[in-house]
N, C-alpha and C. Protein backbone atom coordinates (compact mmCIF):
# COMPACT_ATOMS: atom_id res chain seq x y z
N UNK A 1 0.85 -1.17 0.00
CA UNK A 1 0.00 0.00 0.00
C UNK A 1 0.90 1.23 0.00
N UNK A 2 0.86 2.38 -0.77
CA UNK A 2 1.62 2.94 -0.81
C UNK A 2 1.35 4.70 -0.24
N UNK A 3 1.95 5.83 0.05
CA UNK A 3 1.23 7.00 0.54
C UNK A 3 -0.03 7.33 0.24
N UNK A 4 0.24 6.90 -2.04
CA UNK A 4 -0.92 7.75 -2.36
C UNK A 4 -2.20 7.49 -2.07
N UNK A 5 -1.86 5.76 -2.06
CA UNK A 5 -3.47 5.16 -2.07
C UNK A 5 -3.69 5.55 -0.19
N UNK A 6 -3.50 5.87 0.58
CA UNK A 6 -3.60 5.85 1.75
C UNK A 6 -4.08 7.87 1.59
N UNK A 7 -3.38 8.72 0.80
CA UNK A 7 -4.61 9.89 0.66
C UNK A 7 -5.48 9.74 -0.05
N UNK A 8 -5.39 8.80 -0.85
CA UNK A 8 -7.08 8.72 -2.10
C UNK A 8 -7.66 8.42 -1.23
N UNK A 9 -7.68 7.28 -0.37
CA UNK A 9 -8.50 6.49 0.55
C UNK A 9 -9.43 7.93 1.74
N UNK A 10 -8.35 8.34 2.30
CA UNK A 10 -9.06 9.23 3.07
C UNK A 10 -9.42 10.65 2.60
N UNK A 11 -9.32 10.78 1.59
CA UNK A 11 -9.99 12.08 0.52
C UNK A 11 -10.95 12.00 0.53
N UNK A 12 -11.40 10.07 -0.17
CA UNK A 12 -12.64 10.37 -0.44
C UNK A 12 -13.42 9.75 0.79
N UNK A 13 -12.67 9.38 1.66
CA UNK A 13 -13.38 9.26 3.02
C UNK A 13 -13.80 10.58 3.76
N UNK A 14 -13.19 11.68 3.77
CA UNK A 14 -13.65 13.20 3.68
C UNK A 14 -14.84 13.63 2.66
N UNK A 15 -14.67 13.13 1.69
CA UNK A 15 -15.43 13.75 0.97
C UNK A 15 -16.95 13.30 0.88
N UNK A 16 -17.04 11.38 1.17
CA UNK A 16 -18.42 10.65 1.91
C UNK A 16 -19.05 11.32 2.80
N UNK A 17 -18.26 11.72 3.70
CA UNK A 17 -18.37 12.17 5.15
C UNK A 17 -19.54 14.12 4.57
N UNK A 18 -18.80 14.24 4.40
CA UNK A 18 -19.27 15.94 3.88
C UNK A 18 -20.53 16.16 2.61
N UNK A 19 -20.46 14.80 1.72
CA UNK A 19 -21.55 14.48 1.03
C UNK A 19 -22.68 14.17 1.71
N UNK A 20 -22.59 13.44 3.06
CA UNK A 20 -23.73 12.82 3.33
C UNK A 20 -24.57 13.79 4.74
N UNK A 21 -23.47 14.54 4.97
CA UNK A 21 -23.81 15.60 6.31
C UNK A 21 -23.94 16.71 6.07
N UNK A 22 -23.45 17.12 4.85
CA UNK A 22 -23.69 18.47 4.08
C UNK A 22 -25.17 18.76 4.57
N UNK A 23 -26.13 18.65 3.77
CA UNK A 23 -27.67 18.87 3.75
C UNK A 23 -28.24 18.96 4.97
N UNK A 24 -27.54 17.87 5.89
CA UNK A 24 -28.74 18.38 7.24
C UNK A 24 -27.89 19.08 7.69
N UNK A 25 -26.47 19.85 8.09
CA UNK A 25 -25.84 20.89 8.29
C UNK A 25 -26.15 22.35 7.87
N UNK A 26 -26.98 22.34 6.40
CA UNK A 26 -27.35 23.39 6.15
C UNK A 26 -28.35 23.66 6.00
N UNK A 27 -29.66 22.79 6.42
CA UNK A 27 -30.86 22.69 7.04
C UNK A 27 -31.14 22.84 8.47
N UNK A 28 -30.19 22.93 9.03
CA UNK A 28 -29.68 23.58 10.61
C UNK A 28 -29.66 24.73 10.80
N UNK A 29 -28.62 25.14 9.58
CA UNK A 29 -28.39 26.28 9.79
C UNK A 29 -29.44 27.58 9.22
N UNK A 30 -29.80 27.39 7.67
CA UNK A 30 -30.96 27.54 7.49
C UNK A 30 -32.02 27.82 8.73
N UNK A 31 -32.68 26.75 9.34
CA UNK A 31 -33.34 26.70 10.35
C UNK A 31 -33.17 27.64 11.45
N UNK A 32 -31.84 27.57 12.15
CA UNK A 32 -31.40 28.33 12.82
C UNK A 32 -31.20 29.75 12.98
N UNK A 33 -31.14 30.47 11.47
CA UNK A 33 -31.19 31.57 11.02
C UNK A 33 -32.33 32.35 11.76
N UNK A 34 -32.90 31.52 10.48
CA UNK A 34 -34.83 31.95 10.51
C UNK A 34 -34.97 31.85 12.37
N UNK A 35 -35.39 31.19 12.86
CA UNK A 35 -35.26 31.00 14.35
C UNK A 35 -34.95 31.87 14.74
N UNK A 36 -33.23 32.82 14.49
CA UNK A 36 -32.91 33.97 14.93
C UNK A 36 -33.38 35.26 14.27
N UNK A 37 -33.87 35.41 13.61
CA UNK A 37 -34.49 36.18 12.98
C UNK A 37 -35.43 36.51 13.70
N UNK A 38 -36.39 35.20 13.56
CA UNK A 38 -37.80 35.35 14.60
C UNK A 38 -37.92 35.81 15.62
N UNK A 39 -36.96 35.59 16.71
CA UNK A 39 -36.29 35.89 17.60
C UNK A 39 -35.78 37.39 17.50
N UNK A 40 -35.34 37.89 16.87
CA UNK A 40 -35.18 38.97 17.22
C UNK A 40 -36.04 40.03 16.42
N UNK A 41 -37.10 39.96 15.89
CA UNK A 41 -38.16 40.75 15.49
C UNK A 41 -39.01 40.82 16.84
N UNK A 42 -39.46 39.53 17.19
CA UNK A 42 -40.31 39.70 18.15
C UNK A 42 -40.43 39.60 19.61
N UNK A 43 -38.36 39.34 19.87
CA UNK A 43 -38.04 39.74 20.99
C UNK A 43 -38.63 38.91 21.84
N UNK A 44 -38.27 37.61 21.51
CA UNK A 44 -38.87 36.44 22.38
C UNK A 44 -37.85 35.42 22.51
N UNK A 45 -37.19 35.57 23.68
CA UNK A 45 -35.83 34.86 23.67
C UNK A 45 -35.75 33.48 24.48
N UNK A 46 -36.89 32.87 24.02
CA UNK A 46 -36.70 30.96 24.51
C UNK A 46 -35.61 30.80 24.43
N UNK A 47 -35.18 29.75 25.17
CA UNK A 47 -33.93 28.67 24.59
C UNK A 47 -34.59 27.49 24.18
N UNK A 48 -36.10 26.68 24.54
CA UNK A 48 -36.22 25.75 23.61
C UNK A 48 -36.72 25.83 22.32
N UNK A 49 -36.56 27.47 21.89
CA UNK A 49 -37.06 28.02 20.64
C UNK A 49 -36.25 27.85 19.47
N UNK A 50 -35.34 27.84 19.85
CA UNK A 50 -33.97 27.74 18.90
C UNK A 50 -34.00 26.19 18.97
N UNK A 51 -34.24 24.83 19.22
CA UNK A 51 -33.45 23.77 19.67
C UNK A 51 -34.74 22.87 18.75
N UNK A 52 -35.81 22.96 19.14
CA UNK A 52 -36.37 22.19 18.87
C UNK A 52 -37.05 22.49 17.24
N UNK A 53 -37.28 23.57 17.15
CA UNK A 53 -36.96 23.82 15.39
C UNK A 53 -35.87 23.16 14.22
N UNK A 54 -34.89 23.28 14.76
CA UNK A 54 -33.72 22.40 14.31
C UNK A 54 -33.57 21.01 14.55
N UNK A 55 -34.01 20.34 15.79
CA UNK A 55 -34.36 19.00 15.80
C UNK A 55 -35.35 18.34 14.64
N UNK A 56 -36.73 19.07 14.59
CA UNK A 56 -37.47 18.71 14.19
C UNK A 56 -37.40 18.36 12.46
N UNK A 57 -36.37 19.99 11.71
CA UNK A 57 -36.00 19.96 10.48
C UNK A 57 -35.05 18.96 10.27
N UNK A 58 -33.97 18.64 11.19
CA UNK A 58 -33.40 18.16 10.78
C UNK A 58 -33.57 16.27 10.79
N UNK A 59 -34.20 16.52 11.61
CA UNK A 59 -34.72 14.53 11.55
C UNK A 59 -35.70 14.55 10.36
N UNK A 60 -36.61 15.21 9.99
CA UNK A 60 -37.71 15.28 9.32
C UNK A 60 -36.75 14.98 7.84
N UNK A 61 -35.86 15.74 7.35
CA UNK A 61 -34.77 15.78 6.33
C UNK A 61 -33.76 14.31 6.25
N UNK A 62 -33.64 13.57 7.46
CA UNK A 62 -33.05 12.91 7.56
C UNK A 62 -33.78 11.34 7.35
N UNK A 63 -35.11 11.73 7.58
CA UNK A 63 -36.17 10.95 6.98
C UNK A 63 -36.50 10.86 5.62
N UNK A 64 -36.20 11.83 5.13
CA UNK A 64 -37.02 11.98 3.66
C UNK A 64 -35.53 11.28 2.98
N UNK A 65 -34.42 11.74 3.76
CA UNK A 65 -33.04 11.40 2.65
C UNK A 65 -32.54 9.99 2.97
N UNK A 66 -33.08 9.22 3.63
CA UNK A 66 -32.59 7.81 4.15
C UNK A 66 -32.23 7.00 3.57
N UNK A 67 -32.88 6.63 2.45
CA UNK A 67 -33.00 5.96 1.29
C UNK A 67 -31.52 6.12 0.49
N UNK A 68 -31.65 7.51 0.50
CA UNK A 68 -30.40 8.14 -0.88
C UNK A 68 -29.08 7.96 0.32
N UNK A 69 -29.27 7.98 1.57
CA UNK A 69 -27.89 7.71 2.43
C UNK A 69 -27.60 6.58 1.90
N UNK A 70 -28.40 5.85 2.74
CA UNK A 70 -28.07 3.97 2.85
C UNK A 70 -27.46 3.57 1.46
N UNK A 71 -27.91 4.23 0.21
CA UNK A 71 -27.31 3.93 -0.86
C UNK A 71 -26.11 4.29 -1.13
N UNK A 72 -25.85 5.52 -0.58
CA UNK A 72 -24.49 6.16 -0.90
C UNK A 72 -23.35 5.21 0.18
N UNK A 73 -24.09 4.94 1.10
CA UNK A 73 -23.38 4.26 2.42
C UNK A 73 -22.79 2.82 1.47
N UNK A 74 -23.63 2.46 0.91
CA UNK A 74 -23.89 1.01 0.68
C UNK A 74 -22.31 0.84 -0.56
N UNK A 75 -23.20 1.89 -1.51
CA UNK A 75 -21.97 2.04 -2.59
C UNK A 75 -20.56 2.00 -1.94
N UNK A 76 -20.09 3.22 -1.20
CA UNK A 76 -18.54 3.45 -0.55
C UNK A 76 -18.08 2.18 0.14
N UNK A 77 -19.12 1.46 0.54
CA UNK A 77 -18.23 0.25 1.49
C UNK A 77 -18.17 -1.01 0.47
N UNK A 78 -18.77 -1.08 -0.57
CA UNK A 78 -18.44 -1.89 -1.95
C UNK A 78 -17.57 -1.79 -2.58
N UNK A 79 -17.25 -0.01 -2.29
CA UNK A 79 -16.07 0.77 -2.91
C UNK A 79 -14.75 -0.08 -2.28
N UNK A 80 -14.46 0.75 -1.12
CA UNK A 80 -13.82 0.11 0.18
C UNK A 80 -13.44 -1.85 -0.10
N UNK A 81 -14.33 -2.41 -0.27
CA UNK A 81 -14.23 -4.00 -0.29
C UNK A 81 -13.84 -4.20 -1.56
N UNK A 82 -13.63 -3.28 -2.41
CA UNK A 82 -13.60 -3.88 -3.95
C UNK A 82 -12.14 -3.69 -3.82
N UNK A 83 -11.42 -2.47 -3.48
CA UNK A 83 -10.10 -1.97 -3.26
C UNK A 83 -9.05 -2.66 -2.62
N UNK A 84 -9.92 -3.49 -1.45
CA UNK A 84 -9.18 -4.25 -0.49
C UNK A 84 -7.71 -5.47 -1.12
N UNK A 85 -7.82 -6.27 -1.95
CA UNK A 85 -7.02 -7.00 -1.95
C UNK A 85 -6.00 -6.17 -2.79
N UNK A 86 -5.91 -5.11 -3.47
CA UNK A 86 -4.78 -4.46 -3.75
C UNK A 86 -4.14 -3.81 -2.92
N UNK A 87 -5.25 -2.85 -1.55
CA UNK A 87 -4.25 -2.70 -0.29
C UNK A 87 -3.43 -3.82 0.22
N UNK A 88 -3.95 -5.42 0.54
CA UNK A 88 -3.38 -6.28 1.23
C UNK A 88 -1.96 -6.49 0.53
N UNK A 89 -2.09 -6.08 -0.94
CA UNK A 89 -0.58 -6.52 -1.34
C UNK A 89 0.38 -6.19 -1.14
């Protein structure tokens, strides 16, 4: 196994990682915005105001995208197993 394949490997292990967390990260934040926004128009400063808005978007998102994970999940570790006996060499 040599350096390079050991940064390809974790490149695109970075890059799985950021593909698949991207969306509910910026459905958070998104969320979170708006939340502060709301928050400061109408000067209503909950703390479970901010928390549970973002829970709710973001599981709700994480529901709808489950399908398209598990696939992407499914693919990379086929990836991963297909690669394997050229690392072992």
């Amino acid at each position: 196994m040599t350096v390079s394949q050991v940064i390809d490997i974790g490149r695109d292990a970075m890059m799985f990682i950021m593909l698949l967390s991207g969306p509910l990260l910026i459905v958070g934040l998104v969320v979170g915005l708006l939340v502060g926004v709301f928050q400061a128009v109408t000067q209503i400063h909950e703390m479970t105001l901010t928390f549970v808005p973002k829970i709710i978007a973001i599981f709700g998102l994480m529901v709808y995208m489950l399908p398209w994970m598990v696939t992407k999940m499914v693919d990379y570790t086929v990836r991963l197993f297909s690669i394997l006996p050229e690392i072992l060499r």
